[in-house]
PDB file of N, CA and C in Angstrom:
ATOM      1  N   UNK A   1      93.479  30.617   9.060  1.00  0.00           N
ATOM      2  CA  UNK A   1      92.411  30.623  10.028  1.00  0.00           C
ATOM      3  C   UNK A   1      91.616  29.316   9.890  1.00  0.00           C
ATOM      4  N   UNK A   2      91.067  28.797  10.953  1.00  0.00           N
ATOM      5  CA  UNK A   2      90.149  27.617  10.957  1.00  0.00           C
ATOM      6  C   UNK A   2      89.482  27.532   9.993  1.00  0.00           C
ATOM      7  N   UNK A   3      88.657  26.853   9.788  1.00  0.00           N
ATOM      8  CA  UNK A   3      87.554  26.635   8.463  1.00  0.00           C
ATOM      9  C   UNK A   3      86.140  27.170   9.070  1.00  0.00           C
ATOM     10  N   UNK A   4      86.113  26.716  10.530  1.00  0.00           N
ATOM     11  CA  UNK A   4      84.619  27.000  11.407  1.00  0.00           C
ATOM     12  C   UNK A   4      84.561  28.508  11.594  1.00  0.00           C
ATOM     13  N   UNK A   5      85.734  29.096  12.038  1.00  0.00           N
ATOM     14  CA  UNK A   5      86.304  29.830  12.110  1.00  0.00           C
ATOM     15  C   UNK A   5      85.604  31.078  10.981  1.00  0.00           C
ATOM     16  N   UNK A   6      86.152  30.723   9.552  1.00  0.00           N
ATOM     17  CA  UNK A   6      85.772  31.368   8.608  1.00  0.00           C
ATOM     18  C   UNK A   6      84.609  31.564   8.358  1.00  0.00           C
ATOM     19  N   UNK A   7      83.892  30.523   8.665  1.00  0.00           N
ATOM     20  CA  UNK A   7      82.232  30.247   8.174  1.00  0.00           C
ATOM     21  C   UNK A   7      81.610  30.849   9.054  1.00  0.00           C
ATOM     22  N   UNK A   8      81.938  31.348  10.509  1.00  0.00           N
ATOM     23  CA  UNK A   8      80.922  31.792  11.130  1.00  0.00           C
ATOM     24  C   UNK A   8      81.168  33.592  10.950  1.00  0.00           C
ATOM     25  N   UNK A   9      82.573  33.433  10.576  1.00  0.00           N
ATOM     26  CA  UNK A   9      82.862  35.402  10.327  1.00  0.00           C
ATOM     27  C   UNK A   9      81.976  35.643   8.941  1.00  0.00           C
ATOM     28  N   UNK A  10      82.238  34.620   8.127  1.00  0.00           N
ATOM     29  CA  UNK A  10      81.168  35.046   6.604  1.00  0.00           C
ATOM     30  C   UNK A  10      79.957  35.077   7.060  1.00  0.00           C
ATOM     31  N   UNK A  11      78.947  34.703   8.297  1.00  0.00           N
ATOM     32  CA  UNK A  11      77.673  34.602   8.048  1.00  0.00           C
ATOM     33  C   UNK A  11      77.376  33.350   7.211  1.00  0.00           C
ATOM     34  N   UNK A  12      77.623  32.583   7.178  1.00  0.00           N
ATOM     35  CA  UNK A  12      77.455  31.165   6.691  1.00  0.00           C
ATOM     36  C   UNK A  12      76.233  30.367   6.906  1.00  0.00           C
ATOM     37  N   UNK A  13      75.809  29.734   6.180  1.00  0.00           N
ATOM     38  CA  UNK A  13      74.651  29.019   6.847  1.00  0.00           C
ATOM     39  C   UNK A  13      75.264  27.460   8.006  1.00  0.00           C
ATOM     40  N   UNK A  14      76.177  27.404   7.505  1.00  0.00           N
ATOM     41  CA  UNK A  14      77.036  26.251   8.622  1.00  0.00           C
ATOM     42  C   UNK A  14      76.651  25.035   7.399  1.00  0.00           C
ATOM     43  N   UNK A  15      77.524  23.594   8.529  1.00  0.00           N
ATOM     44  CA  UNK A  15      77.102  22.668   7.969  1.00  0.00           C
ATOM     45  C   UNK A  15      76.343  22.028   8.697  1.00  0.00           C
ATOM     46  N   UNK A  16      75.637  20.792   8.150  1.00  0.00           N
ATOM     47  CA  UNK A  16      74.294  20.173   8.550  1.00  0.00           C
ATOM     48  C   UNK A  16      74.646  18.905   8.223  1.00  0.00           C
ATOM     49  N   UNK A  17      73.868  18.102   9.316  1.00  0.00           N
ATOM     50  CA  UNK A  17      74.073  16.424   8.847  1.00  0.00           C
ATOM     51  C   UNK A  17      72.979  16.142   9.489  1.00  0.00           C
ATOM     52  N   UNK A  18      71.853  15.449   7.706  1.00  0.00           N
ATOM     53  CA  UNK A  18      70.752  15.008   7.945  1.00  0.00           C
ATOM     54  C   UNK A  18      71.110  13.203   7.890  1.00  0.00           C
ATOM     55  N   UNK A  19      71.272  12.538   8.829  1.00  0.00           N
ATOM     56  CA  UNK A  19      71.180  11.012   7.806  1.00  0.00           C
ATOM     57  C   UNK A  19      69.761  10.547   7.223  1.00  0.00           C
ATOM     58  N   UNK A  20      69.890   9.887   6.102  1.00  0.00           N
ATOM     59  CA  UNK A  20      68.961   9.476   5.621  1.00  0.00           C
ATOM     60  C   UNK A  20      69.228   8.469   4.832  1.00  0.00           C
ATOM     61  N   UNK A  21      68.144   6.822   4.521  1.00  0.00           N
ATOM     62  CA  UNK A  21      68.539   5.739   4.078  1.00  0.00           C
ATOM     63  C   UNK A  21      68.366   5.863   2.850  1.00  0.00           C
ATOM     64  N   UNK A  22      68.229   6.686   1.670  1.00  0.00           N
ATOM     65  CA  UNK A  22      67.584   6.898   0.723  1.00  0.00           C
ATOM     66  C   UNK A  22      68.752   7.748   0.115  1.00  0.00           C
ATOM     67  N   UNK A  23      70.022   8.231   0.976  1.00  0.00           N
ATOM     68  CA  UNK A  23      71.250   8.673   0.675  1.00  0.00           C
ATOM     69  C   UNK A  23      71.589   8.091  -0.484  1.00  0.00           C
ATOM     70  N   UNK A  24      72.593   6.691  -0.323  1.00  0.00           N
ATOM     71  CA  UNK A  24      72.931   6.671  -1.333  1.00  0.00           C
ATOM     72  C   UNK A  24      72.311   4.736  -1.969  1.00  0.00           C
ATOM     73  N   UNK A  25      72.802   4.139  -2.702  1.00  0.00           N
ATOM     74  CA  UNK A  25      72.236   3.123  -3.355  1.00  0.00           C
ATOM     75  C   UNK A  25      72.896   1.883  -2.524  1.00  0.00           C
ATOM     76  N   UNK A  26      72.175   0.979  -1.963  1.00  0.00           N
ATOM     77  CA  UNK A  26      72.329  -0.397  -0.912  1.00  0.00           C
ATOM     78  C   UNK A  26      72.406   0.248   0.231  1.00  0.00           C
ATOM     79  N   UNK A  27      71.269   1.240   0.995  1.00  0.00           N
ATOM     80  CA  UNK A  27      71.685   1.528   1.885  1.00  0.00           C
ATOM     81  C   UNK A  27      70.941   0.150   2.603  1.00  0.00           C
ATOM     82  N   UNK A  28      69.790   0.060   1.990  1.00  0.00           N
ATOM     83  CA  UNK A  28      68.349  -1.221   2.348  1.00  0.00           C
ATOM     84  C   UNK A  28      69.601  -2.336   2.998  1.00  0.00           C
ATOM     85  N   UNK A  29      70.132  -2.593   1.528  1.00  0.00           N
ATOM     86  CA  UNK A  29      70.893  -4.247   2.007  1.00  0.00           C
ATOM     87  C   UNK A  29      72.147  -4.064   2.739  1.00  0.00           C
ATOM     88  N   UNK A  30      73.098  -2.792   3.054  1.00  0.00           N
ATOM     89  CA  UNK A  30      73.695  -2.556   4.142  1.00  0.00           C
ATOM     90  C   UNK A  30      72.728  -2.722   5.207  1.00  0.00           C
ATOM     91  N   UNK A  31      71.365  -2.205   5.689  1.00  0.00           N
ATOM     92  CA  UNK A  31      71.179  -2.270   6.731  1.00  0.00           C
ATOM     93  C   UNK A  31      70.529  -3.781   6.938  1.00  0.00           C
ATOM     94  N   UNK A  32      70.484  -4.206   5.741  1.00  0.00           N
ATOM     95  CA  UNK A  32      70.288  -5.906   6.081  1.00  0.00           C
ATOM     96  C   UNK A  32      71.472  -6.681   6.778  1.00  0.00           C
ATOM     97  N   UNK A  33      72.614  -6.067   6.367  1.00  0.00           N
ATOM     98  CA  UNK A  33      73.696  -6.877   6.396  1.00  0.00           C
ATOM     99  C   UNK A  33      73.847  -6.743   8.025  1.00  0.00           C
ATOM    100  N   UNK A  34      73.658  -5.206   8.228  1.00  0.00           N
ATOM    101  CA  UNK A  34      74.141  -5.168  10.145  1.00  0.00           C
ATOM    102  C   UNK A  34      72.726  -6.254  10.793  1.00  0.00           C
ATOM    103  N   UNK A  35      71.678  -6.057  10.397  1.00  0.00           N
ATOM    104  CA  UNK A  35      70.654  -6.431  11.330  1.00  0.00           C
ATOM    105  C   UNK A  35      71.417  -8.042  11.083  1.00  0.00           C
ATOM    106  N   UNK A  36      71.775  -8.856  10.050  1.00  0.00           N
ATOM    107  CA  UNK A  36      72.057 -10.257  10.265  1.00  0.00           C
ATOM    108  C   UNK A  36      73.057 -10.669  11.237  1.00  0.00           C
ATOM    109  N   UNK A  37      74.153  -9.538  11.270  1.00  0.00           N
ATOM    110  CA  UNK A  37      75.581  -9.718  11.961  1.00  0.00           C
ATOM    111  C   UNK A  37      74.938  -9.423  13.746  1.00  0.00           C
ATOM    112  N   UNK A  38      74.232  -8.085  13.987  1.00  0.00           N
ATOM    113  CA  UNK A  38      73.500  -8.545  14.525  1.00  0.00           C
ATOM    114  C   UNK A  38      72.678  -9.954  15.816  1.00  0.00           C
ATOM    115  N   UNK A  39      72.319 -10.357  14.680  1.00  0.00           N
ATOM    116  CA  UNK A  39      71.650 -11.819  14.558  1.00  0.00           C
ATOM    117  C   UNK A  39      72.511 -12.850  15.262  1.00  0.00           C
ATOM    118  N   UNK A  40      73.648 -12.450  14.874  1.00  0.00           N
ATOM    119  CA  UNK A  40      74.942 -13.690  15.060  1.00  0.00           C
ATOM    120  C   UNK A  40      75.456 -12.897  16.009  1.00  0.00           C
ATOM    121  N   UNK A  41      75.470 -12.169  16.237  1.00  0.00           N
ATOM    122  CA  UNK A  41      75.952 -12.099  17.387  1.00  0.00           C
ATOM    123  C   UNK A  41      75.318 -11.957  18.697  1.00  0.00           C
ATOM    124  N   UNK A  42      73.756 -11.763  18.735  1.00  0.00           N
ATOM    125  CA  UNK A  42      72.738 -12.225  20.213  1.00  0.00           C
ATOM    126  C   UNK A  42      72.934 -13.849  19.589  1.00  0.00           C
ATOM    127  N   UNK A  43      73.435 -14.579  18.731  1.00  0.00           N
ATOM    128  CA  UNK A  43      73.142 -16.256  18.566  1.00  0.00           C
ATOM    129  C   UNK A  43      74.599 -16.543  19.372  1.00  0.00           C
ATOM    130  N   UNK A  44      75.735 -15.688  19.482  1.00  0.00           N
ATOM    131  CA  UNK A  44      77.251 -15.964  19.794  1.00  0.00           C
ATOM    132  C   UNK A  44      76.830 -15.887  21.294  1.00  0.00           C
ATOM    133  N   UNK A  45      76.030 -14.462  21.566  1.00  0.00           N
ATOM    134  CA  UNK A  45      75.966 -14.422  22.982  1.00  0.00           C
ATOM    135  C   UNK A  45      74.979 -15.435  23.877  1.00  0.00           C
ATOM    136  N   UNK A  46      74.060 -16.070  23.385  1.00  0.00           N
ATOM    137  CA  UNK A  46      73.079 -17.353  23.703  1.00  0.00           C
ATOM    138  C   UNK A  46      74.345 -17.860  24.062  1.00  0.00           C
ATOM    139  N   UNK A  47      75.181 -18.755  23.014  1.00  0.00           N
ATOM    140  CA  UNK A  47      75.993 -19.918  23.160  1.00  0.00           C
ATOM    141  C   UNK A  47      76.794 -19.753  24.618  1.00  0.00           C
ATOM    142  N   UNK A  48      77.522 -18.197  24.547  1.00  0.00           N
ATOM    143  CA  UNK A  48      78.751 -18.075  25.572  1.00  0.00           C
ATOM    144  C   UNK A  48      77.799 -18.089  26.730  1.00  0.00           C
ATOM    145  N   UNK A  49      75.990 -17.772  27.367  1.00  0.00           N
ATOM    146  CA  UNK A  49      75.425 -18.076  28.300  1.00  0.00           C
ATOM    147  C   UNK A  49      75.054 -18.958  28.502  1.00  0.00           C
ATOM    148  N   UNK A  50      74.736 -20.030  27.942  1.00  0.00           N
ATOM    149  CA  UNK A  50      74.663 -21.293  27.939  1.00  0.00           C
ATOM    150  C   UNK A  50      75.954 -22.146  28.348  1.00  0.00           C
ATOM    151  N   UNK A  51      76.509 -22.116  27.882  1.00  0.00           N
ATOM    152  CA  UNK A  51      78.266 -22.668  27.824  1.00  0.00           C
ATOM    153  C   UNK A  51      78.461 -22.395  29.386  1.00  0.00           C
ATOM    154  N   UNK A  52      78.741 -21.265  29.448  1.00  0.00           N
ATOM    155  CA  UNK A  52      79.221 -20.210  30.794  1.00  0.00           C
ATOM    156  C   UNK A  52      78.047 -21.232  31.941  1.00  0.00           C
ATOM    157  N   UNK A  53      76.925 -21.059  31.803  1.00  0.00           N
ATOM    158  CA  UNK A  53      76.371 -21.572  33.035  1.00  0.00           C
ATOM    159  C   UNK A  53      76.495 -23.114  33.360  1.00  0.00           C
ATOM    160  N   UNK A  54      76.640 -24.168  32.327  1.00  0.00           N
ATOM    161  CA  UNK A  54      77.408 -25.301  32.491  1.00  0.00           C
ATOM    162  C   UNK A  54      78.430 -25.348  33.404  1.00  0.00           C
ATOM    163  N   UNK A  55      79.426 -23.964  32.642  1.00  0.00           N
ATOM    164  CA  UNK A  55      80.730 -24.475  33.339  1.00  0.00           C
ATOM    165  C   UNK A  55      81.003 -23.970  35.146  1.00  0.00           C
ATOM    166  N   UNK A  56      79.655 -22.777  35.162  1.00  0.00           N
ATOM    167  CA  UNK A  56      79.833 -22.317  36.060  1.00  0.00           C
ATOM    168  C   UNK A  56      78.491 -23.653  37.754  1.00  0.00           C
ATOM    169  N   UNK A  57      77.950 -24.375  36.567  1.00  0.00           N
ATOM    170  CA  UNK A  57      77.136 -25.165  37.254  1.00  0.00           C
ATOM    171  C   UNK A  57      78.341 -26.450  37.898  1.00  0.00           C
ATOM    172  N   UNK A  58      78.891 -26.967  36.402  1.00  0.00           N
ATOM    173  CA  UNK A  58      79.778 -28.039  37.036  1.00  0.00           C
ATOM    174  C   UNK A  58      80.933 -27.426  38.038  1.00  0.00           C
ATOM    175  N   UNK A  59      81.354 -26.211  37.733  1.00  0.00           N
ATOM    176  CA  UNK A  59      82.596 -25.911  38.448  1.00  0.00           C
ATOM    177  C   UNK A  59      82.275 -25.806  40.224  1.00  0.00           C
ATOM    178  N   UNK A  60      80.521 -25.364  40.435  1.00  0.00           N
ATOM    179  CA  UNK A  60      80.553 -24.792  41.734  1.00  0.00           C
ATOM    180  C   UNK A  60      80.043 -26.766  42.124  1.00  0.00           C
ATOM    181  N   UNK A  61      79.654 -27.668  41.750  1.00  0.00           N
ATOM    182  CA  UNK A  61      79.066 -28.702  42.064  1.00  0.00           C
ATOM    183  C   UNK A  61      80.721 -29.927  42.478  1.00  0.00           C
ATOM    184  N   UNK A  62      81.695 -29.264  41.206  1.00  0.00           N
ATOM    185  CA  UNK A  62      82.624 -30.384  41.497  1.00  0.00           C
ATOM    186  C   UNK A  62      83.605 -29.512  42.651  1.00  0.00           C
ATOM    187  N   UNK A  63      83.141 -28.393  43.590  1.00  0.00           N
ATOM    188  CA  UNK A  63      84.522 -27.831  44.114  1.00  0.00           C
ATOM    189  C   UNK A  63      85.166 -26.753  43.402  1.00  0.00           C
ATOM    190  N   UNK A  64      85.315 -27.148  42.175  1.00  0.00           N
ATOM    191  CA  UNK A  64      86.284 -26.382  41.041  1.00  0.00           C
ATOM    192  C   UNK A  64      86.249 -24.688  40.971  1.00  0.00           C
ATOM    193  N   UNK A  65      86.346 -23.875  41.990  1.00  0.00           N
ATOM    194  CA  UNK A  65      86.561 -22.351  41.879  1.00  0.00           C
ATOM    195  C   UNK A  65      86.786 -21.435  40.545  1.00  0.00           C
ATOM    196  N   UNK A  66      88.174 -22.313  40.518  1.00  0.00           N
ATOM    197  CA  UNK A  66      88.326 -21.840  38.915  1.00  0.00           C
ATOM    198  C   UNK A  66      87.573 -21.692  37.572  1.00  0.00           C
ATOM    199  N   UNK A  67      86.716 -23.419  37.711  1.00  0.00           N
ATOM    200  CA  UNK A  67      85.962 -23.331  36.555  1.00  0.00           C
ATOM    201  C   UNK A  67      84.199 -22.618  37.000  1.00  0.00           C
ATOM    202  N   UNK A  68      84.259 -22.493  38.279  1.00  0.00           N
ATOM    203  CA  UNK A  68      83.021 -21.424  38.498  1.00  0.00           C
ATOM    204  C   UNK A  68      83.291 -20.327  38.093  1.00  0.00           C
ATOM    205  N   UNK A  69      84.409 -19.706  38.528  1.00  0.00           N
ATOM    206  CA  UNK A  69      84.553 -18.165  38.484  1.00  0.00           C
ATOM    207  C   UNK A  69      84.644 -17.928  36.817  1.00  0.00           C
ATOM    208  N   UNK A  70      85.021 -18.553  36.150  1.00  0.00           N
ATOM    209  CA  UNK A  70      85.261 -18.541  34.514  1.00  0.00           C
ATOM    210  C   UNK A  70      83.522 -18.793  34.130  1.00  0.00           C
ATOM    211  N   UNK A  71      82.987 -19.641  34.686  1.00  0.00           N
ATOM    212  CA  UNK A  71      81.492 -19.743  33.951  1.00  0.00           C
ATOM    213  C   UNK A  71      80.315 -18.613  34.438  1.00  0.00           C
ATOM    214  N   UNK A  72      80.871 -18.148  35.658  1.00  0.00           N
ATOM    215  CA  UNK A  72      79.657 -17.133  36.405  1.00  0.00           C
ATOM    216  C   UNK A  72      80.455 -15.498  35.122  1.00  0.00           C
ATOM    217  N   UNK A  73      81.808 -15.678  34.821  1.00  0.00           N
ATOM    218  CA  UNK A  73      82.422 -14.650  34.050  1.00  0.00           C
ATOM    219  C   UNK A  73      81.524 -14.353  32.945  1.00  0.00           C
ATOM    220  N   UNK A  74      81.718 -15.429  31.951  1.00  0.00           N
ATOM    221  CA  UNK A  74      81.030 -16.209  30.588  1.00  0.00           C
ATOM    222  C   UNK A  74      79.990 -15.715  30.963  1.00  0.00           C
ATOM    223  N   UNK A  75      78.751 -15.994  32.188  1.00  0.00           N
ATOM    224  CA  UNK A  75      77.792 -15.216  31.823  1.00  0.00           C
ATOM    225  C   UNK A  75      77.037 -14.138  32.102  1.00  0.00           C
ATOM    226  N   UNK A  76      77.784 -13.154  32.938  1.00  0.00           N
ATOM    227  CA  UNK A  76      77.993 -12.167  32.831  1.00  0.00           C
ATOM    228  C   UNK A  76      78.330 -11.231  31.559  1.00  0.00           C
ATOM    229  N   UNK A  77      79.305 -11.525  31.218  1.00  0.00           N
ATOM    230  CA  UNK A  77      79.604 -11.490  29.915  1.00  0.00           C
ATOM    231  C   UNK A  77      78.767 -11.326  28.466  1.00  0.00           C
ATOM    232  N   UNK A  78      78.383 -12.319  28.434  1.00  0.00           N
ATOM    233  CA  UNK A  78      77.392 -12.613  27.671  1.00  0.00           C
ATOM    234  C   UNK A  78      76.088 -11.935  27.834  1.00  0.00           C
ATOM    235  N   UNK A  79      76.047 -11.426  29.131  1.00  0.00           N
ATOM    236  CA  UNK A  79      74.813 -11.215  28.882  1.00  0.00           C
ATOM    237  C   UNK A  79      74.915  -9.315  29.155  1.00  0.00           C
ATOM    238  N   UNK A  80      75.707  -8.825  29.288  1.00  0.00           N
ATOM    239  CA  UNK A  80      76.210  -7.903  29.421  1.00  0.00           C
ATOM    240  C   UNK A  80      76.244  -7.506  27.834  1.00  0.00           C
ATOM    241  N   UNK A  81      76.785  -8.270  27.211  1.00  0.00           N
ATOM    242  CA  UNK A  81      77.123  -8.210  25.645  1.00  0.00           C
ATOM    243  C   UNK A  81      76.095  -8.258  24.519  1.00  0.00           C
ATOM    244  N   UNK A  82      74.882  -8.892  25.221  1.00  0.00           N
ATOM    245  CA  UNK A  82      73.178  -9.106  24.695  1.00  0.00           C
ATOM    246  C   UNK A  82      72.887  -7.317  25.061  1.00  0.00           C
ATOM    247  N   UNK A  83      72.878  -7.135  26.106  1.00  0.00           N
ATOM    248  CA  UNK A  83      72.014  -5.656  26.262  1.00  0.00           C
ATOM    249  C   UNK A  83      72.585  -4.420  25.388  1.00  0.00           C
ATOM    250  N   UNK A  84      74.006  -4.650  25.369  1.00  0.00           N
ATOM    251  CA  UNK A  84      74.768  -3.845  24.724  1.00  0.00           C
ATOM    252  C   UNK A  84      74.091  -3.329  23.179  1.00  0.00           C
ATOM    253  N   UNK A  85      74.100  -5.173  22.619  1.00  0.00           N
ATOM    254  CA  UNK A  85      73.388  -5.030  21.438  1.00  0.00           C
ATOM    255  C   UNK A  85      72.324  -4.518  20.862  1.00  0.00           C
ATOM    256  N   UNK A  86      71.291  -4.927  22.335  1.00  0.00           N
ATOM    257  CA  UNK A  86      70.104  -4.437  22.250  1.00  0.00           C
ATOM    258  C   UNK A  86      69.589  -3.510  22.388  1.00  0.00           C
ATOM    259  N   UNK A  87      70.521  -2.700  22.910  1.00  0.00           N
ATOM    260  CA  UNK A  87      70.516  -0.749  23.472  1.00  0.00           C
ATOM    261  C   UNK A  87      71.246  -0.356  22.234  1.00  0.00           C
ATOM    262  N   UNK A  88      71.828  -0.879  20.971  1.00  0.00           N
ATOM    263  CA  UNK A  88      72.436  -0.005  20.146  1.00  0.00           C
ATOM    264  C   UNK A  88      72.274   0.819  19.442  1.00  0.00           C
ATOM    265  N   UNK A  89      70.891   0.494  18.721  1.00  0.00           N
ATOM    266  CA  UNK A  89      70.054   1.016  18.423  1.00  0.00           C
ATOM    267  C   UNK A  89      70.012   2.670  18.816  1.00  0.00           C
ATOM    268  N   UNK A  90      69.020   2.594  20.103  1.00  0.00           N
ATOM    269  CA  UNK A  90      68.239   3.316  20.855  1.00  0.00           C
ATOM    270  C   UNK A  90      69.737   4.209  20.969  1.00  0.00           C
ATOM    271  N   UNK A  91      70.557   3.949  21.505  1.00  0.00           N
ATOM    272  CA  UNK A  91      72.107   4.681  22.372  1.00  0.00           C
ATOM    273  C   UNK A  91      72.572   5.099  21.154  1.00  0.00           C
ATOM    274  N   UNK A  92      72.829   4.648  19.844  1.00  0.00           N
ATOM    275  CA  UNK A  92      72.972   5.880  18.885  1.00  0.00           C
ATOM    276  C   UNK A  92      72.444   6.667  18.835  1.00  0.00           C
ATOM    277  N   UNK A  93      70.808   6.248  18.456  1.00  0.00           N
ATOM    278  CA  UNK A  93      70.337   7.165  17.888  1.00  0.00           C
ATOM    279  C   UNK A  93      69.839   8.888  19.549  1.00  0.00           C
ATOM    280  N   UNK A  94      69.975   8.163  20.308  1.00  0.00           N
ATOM    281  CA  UNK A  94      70.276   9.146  21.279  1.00  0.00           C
ATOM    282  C   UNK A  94      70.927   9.855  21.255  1.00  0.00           C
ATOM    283  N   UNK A  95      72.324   9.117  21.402  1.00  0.00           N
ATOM    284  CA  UNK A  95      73.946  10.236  21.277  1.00  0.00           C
ATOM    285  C   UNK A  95      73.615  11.168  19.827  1.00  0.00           C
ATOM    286  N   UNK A  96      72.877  10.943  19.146  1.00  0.00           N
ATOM    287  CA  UNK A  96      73.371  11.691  17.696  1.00  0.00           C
ATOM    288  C   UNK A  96      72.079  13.033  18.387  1.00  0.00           C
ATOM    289  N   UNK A  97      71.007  12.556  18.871  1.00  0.00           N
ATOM    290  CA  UNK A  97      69.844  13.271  19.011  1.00  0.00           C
ATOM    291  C   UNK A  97      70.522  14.624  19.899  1.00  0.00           C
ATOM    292  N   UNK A  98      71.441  13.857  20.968  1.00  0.00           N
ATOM    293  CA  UNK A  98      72.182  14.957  22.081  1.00  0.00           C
ATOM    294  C   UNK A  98      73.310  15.897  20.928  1.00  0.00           C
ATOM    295  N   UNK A  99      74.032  15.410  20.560  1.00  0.00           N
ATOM    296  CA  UNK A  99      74.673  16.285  19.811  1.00  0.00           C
ATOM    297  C   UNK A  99      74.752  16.784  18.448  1.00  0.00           C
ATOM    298  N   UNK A 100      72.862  16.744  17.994  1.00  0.00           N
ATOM    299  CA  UNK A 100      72.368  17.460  17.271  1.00  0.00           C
ATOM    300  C   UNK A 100      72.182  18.832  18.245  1.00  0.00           C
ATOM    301  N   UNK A 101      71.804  19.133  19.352  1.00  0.00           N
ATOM    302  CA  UNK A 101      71.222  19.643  20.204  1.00  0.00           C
ATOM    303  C   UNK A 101      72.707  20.995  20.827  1.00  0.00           C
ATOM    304  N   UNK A 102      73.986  20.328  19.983  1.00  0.00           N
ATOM    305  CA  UNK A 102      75.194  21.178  20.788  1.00  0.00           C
ATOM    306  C   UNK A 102      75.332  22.482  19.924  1.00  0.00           C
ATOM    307  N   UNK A 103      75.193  23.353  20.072  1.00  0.00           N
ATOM    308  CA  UNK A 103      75.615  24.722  19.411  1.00  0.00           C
ATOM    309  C   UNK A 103      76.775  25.250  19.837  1.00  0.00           C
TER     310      UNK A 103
END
């Protein structure tokens, strides 16, 4: 028989998942490590919008379709890839909040 299965025919108290940073030891400098990577990566996504609007400036100025449609891409892209980051946060800790909430 299942395991969930079993636990809810025993009267079980179930299982539970609290996170907490105080779990186990480096949780501090793990969460240093994401906030830097992070870091480098809204600094990756600057570059590819910057870059991108060059190419998408020279491409629409010289004619060049190709190298517009690749630079208007780039920053799209990029900046698509900034919000992502910046909602990650918040969009975990949401999703976990919603399916704390599933019985």
């Amino acid at each position: 028989m299942h395991p969930a299965v079993l636990l809810a025919a025993s009267g079980g108290a179930g299982i539970t998942l609290t996170p907490t940073s105080s779990g186990l030891l480096g949780s501090n400098t793990l969460q240093g490590l994401v906030n830097g990577v992070g870091f480098w990566a809204l600094l990756a996504c600057l570059a590819g919008l910057v870059i991108g609007a060059a190419a998408w400036a020279l491409g629409a100025h010289t004619n060049n379709y190709q190298h517009a449609s690749t630079g208007r891409r780039a920053v799209l892209v990029s900046g698509a890839a900034a919000l992502v980051i910046g909602a990650a946060g918040p969009l975990l800790n949401f999703l976990f909040s919603q399916g704390q909430g599933l019985h």
